[in-house]
Every structure is written in structure tokens, then in C-alpha cells.
N, C-alpha and C. Protein backbone atom coordinates (compact mmCIF):
# COMPACT_ATOMS: atom_id res chain seq x y z
N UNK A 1 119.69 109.40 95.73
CA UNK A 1 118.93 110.42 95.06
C UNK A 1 117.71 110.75 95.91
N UNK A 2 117.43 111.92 96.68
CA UNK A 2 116.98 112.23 97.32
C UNK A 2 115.57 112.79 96.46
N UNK A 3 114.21 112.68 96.88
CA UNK A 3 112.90 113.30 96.10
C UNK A 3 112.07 114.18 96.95
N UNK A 4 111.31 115.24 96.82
CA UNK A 4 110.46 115.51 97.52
C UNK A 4 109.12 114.61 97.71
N UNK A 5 109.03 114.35 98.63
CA UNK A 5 107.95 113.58 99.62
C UNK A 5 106.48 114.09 99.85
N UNK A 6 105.23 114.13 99.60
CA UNK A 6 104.46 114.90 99.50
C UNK A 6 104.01 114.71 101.35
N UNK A 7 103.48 115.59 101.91
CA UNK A 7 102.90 116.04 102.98
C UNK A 7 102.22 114.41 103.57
N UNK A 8 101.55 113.82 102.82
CA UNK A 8 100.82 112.60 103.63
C UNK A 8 102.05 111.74 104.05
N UNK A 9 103.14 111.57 103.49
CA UNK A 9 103.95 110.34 103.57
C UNK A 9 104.64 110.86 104.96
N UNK A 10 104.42 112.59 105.16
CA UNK A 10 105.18 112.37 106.55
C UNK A 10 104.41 112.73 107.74
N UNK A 11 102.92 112.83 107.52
CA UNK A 11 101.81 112.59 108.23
C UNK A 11 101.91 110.90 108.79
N UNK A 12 101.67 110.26 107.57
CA UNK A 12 101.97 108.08 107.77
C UNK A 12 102.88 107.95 108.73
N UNK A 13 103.92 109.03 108.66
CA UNK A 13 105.63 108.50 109.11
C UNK A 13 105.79 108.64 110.87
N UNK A 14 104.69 109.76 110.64
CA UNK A 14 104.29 110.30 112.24
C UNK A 14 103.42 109.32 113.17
N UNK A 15 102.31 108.84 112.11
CA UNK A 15 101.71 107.87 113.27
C UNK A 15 102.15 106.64 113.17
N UNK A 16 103.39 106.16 112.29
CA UNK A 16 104.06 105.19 112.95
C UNK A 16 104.95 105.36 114.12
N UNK A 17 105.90 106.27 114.17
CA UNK A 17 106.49 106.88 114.69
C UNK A 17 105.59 106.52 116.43
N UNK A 18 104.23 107.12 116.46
CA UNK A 18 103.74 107.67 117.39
C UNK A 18 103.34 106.41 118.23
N UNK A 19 102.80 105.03 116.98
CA UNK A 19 102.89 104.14 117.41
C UNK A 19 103.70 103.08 118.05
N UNK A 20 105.14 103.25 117.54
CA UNK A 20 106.36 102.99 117.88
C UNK A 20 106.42 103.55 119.17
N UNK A 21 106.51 104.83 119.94
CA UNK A 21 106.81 105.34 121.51
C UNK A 21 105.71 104.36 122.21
N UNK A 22 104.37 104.61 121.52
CA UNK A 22 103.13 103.42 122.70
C UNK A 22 103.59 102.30 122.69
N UNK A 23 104.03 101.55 121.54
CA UNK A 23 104.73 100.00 121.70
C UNK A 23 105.76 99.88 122.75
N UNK A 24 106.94 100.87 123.12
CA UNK A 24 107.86 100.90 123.50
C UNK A 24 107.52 101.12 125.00
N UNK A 25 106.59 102.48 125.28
CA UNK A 25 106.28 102.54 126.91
C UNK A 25 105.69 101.11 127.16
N UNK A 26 104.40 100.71 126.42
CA UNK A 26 104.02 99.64 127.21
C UNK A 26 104.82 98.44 127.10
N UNK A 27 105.69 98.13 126.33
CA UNK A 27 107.09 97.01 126.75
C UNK A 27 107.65 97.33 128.11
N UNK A 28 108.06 98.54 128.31
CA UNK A 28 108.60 98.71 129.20
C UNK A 28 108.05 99.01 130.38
N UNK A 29 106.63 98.89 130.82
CA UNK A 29 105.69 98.88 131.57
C UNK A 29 104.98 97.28 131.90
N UNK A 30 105.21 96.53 130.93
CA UNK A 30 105.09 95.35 131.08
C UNK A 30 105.99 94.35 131.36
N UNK A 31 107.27 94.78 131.26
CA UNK A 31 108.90 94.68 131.83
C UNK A 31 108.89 94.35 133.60
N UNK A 32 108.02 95.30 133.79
CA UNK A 32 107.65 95.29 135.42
C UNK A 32 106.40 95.16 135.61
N UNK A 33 105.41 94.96 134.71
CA UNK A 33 104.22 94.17 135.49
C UNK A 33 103.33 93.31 134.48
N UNK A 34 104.61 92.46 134.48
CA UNK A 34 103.51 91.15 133.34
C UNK A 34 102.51 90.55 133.52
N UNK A 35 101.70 90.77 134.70
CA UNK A 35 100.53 89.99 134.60
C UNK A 35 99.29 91.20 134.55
N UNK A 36 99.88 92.38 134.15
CA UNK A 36 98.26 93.55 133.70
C UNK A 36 98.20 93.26 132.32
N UNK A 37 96.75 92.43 132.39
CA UNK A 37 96.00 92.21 131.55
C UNK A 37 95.52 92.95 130.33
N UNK A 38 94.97 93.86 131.17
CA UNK A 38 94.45 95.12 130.49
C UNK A 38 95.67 95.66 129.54
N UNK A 39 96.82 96.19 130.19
CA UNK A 39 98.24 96.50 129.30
C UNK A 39 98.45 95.66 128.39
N UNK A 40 98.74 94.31 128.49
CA UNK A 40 99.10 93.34 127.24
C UNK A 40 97.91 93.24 126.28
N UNK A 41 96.40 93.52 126.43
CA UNK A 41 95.60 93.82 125.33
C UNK A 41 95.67 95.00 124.46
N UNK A 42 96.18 96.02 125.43
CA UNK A 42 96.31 97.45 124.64
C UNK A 42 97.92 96.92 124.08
N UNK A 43 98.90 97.03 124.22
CA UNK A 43 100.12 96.29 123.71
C UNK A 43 99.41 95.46 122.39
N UNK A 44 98.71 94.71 122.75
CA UNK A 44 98.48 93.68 121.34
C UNK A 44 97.57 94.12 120.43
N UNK A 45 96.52 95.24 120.82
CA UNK A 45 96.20 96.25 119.91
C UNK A 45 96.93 97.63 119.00
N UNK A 46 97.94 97.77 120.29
CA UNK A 46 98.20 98.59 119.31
C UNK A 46 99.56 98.23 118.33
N UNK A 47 100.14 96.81 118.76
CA UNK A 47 101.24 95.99 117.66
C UNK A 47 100.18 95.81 116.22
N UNK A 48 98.81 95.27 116.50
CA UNK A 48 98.28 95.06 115.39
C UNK A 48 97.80 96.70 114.50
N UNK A 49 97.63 97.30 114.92
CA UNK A 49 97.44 98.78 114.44
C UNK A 49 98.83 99.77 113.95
N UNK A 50 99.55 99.49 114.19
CA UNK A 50 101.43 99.37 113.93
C UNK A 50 101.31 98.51 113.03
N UNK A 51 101.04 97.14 112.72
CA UNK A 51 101.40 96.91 111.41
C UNK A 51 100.04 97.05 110.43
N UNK A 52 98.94 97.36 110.45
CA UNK A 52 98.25 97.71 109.36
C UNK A 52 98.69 99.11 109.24
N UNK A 53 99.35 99.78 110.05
CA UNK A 53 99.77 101.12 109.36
C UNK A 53 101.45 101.43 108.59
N UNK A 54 102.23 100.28 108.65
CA UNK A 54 103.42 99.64 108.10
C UNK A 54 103.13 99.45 106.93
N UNK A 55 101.70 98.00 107.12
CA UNK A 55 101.71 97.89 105.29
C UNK A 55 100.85 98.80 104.55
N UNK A 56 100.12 99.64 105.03
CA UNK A 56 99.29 100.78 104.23
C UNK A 56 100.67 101.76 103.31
N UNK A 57 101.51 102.04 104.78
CA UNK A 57 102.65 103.26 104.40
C UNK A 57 103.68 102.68 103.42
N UNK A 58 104.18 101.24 103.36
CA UNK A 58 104.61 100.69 102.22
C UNK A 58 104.31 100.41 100.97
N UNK A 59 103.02 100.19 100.96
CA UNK A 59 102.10 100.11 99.69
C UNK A 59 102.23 101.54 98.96
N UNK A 60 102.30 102.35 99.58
CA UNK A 60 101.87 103.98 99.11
C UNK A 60 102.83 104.65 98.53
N UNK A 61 104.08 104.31 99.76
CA UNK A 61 105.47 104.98 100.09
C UNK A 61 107.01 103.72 99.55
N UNK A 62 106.57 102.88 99.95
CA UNK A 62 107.69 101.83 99.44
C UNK A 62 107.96 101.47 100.99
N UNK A 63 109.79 100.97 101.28
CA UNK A 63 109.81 99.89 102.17
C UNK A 63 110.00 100.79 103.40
N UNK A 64 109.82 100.05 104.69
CA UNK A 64 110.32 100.57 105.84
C UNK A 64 111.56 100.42 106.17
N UNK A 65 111.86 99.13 106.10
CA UNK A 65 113.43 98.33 106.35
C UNK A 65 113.83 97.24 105.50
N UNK A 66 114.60 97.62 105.61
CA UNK A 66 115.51 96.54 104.54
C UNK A 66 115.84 95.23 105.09
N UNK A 67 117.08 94.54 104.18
CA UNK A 67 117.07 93.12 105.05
C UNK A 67 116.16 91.99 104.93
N UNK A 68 115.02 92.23 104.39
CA UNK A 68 113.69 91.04 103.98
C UNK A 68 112.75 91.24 104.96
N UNK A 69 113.02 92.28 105.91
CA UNK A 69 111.67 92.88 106.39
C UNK A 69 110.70 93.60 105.94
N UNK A 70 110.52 94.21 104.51
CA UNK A 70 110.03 94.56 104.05
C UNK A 70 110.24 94.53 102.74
N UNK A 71 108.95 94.45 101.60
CA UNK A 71 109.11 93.79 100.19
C UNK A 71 109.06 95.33 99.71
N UNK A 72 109.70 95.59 98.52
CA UNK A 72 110.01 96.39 97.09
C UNK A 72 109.22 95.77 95.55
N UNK A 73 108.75 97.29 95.81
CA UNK A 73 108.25 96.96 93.94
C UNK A 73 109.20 97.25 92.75
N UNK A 74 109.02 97.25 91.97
CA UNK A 74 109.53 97.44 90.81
C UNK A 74 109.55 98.60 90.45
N UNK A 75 110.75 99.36 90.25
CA UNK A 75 111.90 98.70 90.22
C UNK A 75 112.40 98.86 91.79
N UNK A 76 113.34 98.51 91.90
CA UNK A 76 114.24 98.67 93.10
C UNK A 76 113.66 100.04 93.98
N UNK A 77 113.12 99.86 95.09
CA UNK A 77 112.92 101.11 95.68
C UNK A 77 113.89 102.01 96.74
N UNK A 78 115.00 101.36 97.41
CA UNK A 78 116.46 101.76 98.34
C UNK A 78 116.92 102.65 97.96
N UNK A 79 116.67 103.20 96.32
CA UNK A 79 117.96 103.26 95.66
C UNK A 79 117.07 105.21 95.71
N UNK A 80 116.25 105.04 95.93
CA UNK A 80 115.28 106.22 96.60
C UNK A 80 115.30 106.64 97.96
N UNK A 81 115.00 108.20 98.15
CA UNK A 81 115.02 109.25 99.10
C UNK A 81 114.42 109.57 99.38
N UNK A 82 114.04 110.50 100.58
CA UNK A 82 114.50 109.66 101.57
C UNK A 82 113.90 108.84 102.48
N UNK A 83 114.78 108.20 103.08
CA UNK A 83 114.80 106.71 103.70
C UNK A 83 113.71 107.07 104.95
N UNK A 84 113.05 106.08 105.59
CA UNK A 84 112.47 106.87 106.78
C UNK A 84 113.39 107.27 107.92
N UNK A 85 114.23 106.96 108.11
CA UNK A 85 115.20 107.35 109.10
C UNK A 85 115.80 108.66 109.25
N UNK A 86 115.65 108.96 107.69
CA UNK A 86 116.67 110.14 107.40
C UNK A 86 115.13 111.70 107.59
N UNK A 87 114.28 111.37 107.97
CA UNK A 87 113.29 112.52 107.48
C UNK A 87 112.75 112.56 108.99
């Protein structure tokens, strides 16, 4: 059962999203040069800024992923639309 989504939830969805590509370049920048310092602090800033913006957008919005990576309120929230994947 699919719902309309109000405007902030896909504002949230974006700067995870946005945070997700920076996590990903600098993995893969640190793939080939593990000892920049400087990179693995920004990497570990911005993993910690990725998840205070995970549990803000779950609290608000419900889960990210399923599986026991992420907790559901009451009632059941899955069974709701749409998923972040799908938007």
C-alpha cells in the first residue's frame, strides 16, 4: 500500500543518499591509499553523520532496511509505501 510522502522525507532521503556516494568515493579512495590520514578522518566523519541522519530519518519516516538493521514501531511499518528504494 503505497502513501504519499510529504516533501521533507524526500529531502532526508537525499542527504542520505548524498551521504552514501561520499562514504563510497572515499572507500574507494582509501582502497588505494590507506595511510591518508586526513581521508580516513573525513570517512569517519562523515560514517558518523550518515548515521545520525539514518536514525533522525527513521524516527520520523520509519525503517531503512529490514532484516534487524533497523527497528519498527507500532504497528508493523514494511507493510507501508514507499520503501526507500522504490522513491
Amino acid at each position: 500500500m503505497d502513501k504519499q510522502m510529504p516533501d521533507p522525507y524526500y529531502a532526508r532521503l537525499e542527504e542520505l543518499q548524498a551521504a552514501d556516494f561520499v562514504l563510497v568515493e572515499l572507500t574507494l579512495y582509501l582502497d588505494t591509499h590507506p595511510d591518508d590520514i586526513q581521508a580516513i578522518q573525513q570517512y569517519n566523519l562523515c560514517a558518523q553523520k550518515r548515521m545520525q541522519l539514518a536514525h533522525q530519518f527513521q524516527l520520523e519516516y520509519g525503517p531503512l532496511m529490514h532484516f534487524g538493521h533497523s527497528f519498527s514501531r507500532h504497528p508493523w511499518q514494511w507493510w507501508e509505501g514507499p520503501w526507500p528504494w522504490q522513491v
